[in-house]
C-alpha atoms as a PDB file:
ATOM      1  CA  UNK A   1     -15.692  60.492 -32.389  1.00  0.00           C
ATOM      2  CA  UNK A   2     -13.894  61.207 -29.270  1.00  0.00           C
ATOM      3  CA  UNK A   3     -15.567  61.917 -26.079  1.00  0.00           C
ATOM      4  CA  UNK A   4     -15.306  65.361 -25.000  1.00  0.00           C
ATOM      5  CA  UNK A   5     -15.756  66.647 -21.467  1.00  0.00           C
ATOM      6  CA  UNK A   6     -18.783  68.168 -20.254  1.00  0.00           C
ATOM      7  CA  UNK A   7     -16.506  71.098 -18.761  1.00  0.00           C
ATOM      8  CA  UNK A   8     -15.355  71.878 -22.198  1.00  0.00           C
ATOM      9  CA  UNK A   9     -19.239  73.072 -22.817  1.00  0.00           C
ATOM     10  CA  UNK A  10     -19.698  75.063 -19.306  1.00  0.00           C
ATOM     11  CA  UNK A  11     -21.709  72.202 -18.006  1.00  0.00           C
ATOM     12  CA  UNK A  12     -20.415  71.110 -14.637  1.00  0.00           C
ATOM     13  CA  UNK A  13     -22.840  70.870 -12.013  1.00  0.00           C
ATOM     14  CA  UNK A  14     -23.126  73.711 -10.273  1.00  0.00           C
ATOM     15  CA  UNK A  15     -21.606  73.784  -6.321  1.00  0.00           C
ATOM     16  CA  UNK A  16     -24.014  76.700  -5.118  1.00  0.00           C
ATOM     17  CA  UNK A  17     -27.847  75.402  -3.252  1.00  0.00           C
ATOM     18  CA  UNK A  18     -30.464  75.831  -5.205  1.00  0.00           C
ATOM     19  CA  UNK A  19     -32.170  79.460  -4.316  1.00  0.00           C
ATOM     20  CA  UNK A  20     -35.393  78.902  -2.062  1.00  0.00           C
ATOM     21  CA  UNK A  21     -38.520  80.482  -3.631  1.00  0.00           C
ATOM     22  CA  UNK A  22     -38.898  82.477  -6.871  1.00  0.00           C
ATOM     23  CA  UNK A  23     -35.909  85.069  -7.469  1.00  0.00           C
ATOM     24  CA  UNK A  24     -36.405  88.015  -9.643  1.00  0.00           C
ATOM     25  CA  UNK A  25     -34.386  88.555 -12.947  1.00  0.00           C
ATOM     26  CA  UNK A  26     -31.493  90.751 -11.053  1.00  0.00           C
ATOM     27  CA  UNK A  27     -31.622  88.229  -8.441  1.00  0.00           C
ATOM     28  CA  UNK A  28     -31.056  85.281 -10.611  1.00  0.00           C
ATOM     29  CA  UNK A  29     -27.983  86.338 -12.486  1.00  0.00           C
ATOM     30  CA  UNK A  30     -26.597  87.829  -9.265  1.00  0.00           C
ATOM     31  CA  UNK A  31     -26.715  83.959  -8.493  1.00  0.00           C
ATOM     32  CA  UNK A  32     -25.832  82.150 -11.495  1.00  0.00           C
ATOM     33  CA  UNK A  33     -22.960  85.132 -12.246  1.00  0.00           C
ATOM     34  CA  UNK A  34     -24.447  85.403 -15.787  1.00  0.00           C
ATOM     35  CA  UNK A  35     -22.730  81.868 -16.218  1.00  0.00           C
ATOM     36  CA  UNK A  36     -23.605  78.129 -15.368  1.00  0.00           C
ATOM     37  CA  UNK A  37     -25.880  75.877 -16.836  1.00  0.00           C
ATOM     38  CA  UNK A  38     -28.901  77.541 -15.301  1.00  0.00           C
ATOM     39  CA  UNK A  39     -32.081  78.654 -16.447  1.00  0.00           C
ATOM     40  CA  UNK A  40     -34.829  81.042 -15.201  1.00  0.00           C
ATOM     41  CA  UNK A  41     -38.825  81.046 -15.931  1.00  0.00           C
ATOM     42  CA  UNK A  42     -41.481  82.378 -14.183  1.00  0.00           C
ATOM     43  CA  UNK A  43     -39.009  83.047 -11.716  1.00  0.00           C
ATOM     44  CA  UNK A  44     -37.690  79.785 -10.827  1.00  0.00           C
ATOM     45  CA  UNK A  45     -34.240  78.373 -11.473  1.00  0.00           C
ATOM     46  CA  UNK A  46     -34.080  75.375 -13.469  1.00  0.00           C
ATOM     47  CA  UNK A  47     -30.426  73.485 -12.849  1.00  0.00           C
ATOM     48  CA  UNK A  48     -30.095  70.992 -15.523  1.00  0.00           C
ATOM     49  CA  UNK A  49     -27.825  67.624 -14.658  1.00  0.00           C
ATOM     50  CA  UNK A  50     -24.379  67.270 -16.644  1.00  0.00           C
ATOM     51  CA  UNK A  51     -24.660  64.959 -20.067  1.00  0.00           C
ATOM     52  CA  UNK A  52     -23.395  61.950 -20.148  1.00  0.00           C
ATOM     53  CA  UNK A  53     -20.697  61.011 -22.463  1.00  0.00           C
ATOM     54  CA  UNK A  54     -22.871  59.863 -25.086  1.00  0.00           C
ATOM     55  CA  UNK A  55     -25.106  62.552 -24.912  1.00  0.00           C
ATOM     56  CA  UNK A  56     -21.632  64.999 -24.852  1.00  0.00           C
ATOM     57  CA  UNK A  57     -20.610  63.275 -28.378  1.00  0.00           C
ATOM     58  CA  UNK A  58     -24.140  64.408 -30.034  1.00  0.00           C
ATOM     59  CA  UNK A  59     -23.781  67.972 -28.772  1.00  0.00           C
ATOM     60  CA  UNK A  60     -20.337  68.361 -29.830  1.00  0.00           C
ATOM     61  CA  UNK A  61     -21.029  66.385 -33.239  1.00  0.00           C
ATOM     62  CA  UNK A  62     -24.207  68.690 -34.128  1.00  0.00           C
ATOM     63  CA  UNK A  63     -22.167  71.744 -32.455  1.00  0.00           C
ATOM     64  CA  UNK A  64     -19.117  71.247 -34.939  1.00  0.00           C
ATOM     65  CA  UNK A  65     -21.330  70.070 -38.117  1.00  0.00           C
ATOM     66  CA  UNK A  66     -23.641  73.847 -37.786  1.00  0.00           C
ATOM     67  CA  UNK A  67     -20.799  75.636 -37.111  1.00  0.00           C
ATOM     68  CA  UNK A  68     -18.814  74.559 -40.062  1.00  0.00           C
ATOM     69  CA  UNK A  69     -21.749  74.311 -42.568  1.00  0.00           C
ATOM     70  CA  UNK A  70     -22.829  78.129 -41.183  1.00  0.00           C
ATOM     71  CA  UNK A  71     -19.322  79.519 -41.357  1.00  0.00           C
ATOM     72  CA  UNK A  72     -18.381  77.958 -44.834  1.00  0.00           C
ATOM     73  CA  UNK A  73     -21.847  80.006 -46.276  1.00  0.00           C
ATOM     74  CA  UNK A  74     -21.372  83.228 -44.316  1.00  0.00           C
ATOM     75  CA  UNK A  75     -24.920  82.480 -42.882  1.00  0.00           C
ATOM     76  CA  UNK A  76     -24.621  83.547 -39.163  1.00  0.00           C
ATOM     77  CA  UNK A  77     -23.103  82.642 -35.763  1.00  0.00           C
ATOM     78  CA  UNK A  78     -23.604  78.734 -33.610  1.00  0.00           C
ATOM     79  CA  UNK A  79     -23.413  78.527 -29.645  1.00  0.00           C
ATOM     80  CA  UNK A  80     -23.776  76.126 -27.282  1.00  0.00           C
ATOM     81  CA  UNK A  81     -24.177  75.865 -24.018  1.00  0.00           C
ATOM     82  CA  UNK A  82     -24.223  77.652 -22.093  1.00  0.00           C
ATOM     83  CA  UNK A  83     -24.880  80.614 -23.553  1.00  0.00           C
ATOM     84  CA  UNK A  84     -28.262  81.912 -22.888  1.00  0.00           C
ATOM     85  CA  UNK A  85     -31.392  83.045 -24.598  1.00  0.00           C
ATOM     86  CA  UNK A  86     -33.741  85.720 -23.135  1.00  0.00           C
ATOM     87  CA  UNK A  87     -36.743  85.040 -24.424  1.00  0.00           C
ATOM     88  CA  UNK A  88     -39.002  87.106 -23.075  1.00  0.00           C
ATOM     89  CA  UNK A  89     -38.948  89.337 -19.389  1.00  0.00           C
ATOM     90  CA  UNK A  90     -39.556  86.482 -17.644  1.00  0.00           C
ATOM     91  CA  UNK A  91     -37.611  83.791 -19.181  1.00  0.00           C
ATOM     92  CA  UNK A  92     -34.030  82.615 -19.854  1.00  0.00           C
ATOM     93  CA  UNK A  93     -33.571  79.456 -21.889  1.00  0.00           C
ATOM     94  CA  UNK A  94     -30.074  77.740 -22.602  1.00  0.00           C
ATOM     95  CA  UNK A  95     -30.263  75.821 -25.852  1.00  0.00           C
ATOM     96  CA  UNK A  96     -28.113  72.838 -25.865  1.00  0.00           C
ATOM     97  CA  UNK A  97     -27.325  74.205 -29.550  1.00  0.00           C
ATOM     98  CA  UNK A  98     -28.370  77.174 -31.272  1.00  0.00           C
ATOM     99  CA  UNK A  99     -28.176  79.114 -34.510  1.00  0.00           C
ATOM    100  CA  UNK A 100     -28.622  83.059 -35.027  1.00  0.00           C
ATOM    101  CA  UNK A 101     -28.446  84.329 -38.387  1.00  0.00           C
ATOM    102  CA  UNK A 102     -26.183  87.536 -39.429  1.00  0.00           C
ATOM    103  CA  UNK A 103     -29.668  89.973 -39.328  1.00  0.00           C
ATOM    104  CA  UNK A 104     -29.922  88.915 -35.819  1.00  0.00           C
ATOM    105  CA  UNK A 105     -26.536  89.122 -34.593  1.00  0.00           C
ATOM    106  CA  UNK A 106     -26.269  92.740 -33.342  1.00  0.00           C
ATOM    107  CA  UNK A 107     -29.096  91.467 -30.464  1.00  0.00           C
ATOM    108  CA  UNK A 108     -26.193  88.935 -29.031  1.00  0.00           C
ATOM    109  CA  UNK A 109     -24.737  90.373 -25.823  1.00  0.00           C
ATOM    110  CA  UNK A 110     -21.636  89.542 -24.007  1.00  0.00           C
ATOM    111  CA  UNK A 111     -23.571  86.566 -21.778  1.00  0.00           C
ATOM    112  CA  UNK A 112     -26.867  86.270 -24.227  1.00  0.00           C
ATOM    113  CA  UNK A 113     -28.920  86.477 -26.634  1.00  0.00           C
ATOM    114  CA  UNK A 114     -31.399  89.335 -26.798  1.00  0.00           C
ATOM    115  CA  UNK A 115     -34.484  87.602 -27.875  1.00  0.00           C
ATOM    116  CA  UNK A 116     -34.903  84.283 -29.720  1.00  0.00           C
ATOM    117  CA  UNK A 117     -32.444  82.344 -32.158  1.00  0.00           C
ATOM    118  CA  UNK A 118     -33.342  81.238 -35.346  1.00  0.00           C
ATOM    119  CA  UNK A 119     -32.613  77.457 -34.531  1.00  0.00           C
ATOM    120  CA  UNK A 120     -32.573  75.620 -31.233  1.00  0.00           C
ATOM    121  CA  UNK A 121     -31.393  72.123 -30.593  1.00  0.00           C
ATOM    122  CA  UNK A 122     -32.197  69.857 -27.354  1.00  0.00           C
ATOM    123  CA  UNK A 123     -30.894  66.822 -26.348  1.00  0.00           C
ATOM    124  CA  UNK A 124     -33.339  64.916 -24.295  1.00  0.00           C
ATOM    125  CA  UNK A 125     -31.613  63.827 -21.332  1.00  0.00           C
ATOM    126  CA  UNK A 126     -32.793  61.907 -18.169  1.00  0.00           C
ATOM    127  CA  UNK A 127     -33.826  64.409 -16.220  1.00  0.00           C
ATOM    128  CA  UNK A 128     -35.529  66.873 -19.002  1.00  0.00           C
ATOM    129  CA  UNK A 129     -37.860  64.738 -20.822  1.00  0.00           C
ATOM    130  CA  UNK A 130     -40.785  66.945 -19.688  1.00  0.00           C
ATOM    131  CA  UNK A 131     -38.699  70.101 -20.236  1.00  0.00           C
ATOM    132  CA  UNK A 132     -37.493  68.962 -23.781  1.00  0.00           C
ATOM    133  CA  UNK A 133     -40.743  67.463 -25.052  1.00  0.00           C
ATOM    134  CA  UNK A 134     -43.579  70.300 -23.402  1.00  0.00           C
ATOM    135  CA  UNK A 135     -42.104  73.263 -21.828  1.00  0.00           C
ATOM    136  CA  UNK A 136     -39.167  74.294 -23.795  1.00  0.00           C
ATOM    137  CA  UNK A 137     -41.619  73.743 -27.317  1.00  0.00           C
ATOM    138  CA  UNK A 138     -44.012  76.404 -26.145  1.00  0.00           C
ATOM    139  CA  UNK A 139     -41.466  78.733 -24.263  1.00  0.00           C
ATOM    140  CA  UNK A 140     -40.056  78.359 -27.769  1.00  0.00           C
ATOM    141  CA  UNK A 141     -42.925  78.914 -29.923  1.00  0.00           C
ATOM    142  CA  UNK A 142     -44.073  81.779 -27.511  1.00  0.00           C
ATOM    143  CA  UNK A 143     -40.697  83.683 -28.202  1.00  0.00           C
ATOM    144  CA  UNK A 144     -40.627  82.988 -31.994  1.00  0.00           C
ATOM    145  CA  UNK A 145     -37.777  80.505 -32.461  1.00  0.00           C
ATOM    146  CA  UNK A 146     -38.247  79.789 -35.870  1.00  0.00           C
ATOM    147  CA  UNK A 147     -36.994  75.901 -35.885  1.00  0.00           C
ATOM    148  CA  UNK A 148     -37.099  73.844 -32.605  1.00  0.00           C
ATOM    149  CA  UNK A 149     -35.406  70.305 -33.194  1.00  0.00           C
ATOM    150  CA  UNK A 150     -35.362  67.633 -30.487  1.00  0.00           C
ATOM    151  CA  UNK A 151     -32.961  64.868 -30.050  1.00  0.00           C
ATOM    152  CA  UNK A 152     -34.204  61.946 -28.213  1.00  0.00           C
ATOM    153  CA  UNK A 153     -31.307  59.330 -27.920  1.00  0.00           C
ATOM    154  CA  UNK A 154     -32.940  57.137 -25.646  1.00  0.00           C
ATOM    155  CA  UNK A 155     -35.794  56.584 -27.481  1.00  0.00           C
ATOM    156  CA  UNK A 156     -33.584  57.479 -30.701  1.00  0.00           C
ATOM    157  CA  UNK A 157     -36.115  59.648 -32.245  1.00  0.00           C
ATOM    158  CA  UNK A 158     -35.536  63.245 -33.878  1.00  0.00           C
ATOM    159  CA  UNK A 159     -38.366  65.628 -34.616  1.00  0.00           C
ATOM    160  CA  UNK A 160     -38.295  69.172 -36.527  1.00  0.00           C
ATOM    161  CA  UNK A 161     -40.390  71.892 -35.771  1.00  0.00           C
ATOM    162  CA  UNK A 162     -40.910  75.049 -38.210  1.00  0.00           C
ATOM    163  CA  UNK A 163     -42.988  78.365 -36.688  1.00  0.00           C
ATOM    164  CA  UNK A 164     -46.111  78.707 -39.517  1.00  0.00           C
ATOM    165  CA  UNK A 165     -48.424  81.416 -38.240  1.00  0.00           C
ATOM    166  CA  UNK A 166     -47.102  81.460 -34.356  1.00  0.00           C
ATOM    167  CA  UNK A 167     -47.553  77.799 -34.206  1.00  0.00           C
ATOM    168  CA  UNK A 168     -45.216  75.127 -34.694  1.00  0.00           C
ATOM    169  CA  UNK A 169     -45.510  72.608 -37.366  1.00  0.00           C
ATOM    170  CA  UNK A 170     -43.930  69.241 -37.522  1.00  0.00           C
ATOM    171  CA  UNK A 171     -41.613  68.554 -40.345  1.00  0.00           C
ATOM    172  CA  UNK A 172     -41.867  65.474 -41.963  1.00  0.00           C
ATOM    173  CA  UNK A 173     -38.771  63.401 -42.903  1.00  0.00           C
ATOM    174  CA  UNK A 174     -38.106  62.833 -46.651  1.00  0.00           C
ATOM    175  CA  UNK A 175     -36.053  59.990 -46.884  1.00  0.00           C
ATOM    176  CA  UNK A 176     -34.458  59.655 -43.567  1.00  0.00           C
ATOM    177  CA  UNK A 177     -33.419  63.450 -43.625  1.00  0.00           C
ATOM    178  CA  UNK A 178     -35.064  66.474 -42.157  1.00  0.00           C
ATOM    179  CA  UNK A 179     -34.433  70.255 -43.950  1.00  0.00           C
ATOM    180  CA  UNK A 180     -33.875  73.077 -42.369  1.00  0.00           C
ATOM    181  CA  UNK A 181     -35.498  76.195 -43.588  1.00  0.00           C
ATOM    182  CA  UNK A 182     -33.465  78.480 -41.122  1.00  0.00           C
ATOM    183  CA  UNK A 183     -30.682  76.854 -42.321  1.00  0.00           C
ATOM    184  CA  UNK A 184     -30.593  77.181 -46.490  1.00  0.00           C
ATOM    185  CA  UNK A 185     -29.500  73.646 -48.038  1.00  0.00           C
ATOM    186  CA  UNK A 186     -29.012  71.809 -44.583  1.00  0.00           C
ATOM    187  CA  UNK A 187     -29.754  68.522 -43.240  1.00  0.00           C
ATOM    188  CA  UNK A 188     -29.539  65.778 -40.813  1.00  0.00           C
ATOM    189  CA  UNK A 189     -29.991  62.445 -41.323  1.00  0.00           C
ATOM    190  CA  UNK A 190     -31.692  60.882 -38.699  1.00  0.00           C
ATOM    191  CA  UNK A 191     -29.770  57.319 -38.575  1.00  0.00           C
ATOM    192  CA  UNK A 192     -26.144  59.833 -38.068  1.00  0.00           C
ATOM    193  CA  UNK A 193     -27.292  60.153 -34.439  1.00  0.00           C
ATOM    194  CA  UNK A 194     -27.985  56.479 -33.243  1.00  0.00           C
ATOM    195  CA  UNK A 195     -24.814  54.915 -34.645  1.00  0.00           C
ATOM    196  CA  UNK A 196     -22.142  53.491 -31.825  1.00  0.00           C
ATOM    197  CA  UNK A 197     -19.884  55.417 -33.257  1.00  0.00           C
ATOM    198  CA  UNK A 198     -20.678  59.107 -34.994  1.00  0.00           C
ATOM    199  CA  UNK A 199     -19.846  60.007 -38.557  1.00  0.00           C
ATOM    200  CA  UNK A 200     -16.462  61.894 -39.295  1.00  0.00           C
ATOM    201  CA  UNK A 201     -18.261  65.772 -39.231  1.00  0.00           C
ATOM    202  CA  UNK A 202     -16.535  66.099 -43.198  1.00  0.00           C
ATOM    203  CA  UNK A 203     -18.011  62.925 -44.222  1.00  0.00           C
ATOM    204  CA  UNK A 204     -21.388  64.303 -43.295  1.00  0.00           C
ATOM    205  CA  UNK A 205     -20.945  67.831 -44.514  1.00  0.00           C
ATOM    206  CA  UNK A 206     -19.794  66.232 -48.097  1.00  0.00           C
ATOM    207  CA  UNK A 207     -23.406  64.435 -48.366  1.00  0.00           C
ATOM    208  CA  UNK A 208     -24.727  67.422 -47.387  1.00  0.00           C
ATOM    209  CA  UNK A 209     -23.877  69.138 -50.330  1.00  0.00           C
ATOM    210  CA  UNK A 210     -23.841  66.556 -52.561  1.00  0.00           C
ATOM    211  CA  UNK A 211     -27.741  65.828 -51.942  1.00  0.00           C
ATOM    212  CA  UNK A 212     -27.835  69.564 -52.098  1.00  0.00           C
END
């Protein structure tokens, strides 16, 4: 797959300093311009660093594979970056991928999402282990994201979460694939992700629904 540019998904580092202190919600998108890679909890701005290539490829490889497998089904909208999600009053998250299904599409605004999607993807980069793997699972769970998935390519490892009573729940892989429930009839394969070089997106839609 080709390598795409980190500008093509809004992610170039950011030239403005870092805000000192905590900044209200008015005061943070007065500074970030409603744009950027930026996020906001508790008041603090979180600036994430850009991808690296490799890290690029899986974002635009899971970006195009949703957006093609939600748009052939009439099943909703797919964003990326950096197109944010307000979670809650006091928190603005900016999935690295993100699905929101037709019933919740009259709640996306020109800059965001009113409340939670129904899907969010991360991709575990160097400087957001912590953020990946702790705080964005509960910021996520809190708000009622129905699916949290997290791509680890360092450590090539991909878990699935699914809200069951307010709490997340780990699904398990059935033979090398994980299900989506917020997604009817898709799947990722696990071993797509840590190849060299990624599958053609139409080779991996067509097992899709063939398995299907």
């Amino acid at each position: 797959m080709a390598s795409v540019r980190t500008e093509d998904f809004g992610l170039s580092s950011s030239s403005k300093p870092l805000p000192d202190g905590k900044l209200s919600e008015a005061e943070f998108l007065a500074w970030c311009d409603e744009g950027g890679q930026a996020e906001w909890v508790d008041g603090q701005v979180i600036v994430a660093a850009p991808p690296t290539s490799g890290e690029s490829d899986l974002m635009a490889f899971l970006l195009c594979l949703l957006s093609l497998y939600v748009e052939d089904r009439n099943l909703g909208e797919v964003f990326g970056a950096p197109l944010t999600a307000r979670l809650s009053p006091r928190c603005r998250r900016v999935p690295d991928v993100m699905f929101v299904a037709n019933e919740r599409l009259p709640s996306l605004q020109p800059t965001h999402l009113e409340g939670p999607p129904d899907l969010a993807i991360e991709i575990v980069s160097r400087d957001s282990v912590e953020r990946d793997w702790r705080e964005k699972f509960y910021d996520y769970q809190a708000a009622g994201v129905h699916e949290y998935w997290i791509v680890d390519p360092a450590h090539q490892r991909l878990e699935a979460h699914q809200l069951v009573d307010g709490k997340y729940r780990r699904v398990e892989h059935e033979q090398g694939r994980i299900a989506s429930a917020a997604i009817n009839g898709f799947h990722l394969r696990e071993e797509w992700l840590w190849r060299t070089e990624l599958p053609r997106v139409r080779d991996a839609l067509e097992e899709i629904e063939t398995a299907g």
